[in-house]
Protein backbone atom coordinates (compact mmCIF):
# COMPACT_ATOMS: atom_id res chain seq x y z
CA UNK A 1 -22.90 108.47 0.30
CA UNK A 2 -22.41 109.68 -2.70
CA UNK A 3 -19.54 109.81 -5.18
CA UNK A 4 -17.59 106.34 -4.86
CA UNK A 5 -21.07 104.28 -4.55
CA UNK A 6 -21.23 101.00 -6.35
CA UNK A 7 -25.15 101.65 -7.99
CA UNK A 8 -27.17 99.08 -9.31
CA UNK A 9 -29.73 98.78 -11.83
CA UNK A 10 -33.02 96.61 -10.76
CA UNK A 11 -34.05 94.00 -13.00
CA UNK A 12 -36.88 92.84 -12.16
CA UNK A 13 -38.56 89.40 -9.83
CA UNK A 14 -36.62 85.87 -11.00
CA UNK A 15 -40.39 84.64 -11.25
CA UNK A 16 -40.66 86.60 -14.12
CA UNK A 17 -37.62 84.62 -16.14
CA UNK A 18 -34.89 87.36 -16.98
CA UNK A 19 -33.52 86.55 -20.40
CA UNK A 20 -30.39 88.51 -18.92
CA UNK A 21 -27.22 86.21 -20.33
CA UNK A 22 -25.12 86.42 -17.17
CA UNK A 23 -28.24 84.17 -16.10
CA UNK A 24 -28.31 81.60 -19.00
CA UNK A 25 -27.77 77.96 -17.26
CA UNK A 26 -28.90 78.87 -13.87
CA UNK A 27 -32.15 77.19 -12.39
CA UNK A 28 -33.81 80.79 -11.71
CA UNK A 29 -36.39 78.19 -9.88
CA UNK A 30 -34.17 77.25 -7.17
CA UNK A 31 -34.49 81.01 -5.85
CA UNK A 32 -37.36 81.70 -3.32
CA UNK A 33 -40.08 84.44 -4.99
CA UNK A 34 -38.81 86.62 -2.77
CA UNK A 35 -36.04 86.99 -4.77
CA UNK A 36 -34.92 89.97 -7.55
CA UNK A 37 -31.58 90.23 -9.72
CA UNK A 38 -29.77 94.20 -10.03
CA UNK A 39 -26.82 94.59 -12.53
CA UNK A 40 -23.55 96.53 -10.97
CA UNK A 41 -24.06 99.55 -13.31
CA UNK A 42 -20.78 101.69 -14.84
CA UNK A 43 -18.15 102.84 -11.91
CA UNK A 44 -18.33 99.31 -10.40
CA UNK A 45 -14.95 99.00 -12.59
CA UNK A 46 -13.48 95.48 -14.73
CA UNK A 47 -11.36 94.33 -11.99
CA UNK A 48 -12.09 92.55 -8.30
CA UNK A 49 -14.66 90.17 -6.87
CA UNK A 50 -17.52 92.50 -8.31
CA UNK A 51 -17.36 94.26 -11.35
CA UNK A 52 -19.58 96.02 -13.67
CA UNK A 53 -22.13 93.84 -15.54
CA UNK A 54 -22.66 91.70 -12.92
CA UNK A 55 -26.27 89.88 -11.67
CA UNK A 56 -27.05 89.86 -8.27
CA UNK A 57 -29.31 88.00 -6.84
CA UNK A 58 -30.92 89.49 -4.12
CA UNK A 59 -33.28 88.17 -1.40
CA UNK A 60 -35.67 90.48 0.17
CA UNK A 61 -36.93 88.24 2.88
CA UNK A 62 -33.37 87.22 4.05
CA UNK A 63 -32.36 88.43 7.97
CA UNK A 64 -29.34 91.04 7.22
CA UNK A 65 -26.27 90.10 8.86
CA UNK A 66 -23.11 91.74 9.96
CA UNK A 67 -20.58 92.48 6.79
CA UNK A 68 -23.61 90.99 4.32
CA UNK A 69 -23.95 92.59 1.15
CA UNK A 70 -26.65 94.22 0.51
CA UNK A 71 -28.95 96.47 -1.54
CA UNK A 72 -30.33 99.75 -0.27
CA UNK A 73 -31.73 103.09 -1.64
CA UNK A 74 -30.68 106.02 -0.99
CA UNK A 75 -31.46 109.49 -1.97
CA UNK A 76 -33.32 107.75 -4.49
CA UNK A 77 -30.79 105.71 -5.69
CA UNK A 78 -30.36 101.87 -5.46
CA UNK A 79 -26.76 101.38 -4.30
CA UNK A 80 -24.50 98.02 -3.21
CA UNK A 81 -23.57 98.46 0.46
CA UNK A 82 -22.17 96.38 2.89
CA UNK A 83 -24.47 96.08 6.53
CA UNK A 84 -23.23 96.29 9.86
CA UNK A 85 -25.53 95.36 12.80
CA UNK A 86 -25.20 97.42 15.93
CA UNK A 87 -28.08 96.84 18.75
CA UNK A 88 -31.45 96.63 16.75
CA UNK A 89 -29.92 99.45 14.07
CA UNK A 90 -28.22 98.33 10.62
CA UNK A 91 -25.31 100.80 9.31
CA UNK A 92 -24.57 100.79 5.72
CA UNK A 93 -21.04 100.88 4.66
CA UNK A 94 -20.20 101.93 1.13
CA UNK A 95 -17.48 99.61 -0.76
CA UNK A 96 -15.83 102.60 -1.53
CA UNK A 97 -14.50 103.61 1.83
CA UNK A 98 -17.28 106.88 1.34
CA UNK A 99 -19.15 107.64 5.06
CA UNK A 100 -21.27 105.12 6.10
CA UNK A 101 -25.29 105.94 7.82
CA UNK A 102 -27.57 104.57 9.77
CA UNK A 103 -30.31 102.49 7.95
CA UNK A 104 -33.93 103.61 8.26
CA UNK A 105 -36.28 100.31 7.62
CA UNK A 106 -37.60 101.58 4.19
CA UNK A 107 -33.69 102.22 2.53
CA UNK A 108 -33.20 98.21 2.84
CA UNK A 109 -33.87 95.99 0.22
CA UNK A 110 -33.02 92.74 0.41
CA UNK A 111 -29.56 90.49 1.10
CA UNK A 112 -27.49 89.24 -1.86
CA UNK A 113 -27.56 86.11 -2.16
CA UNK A 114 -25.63 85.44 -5.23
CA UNK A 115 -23.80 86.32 -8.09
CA UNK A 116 -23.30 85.58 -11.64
CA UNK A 117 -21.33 86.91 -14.57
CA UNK A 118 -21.27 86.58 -18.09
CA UNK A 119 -17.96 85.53 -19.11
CA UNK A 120 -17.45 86.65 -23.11
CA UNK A 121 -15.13 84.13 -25.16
């Protein structure tokens, strides 16, 4: 999976605030506390839905669903992926059209559940 990946960096629990500013105005509250934010690190390119800078929101406890976004890690990396359910097994799919895997339990992370951006003026 490497090369094309989208990778994230890991922020940190929404319990614990996040002064990031793609978050100002948003009631961090509303979030379960099973919920974390990533930012799309460089590569994730200025154009698209998605593009670098951006806050996810990301819910650990949330059942993954076919074509959800996601968060897994692999080969020690965190990367954006989207999951595909097949039987009791979850495949990861890169965004970048790189060769998808099987998921073993421990590489997923949670289910994005939103998104915010910090729009500069």
């Amino acid at each position: 999976m490497r090369g094309e990946t989208m990778q994230v960096q890991y922020l940190g629990p929404l319990m614990m605030g996040l002064g990031h500013p793609a978050l100002a105005g948003y009631d961090l509250g509303s979030f379960p506390p099973s919920c974390f934010a990533v930012e799309l690190k460089e590569g994730a390119g200025f154009d698209g839905p998605l593009i670098e800078g951006d806050v996810l929101i990301v819910d650990e406890d949330r059942m993954i669903g076919n074509e959800d976004l996601m968060i897994a890690k692999v080969e020690g990396e965190h990367l954006l992926v989207r999951a595909w359910r097949i039987g009791g097994r979850v495949r990861l799919i890169p965004l970048h059209g790189r060769e998808s895997l099987f998921a073993r339990e421990e590489m997923l992370l949670g289910v994005v559940v939103s998104q915010a951006r910090r729009y500069l003026v």
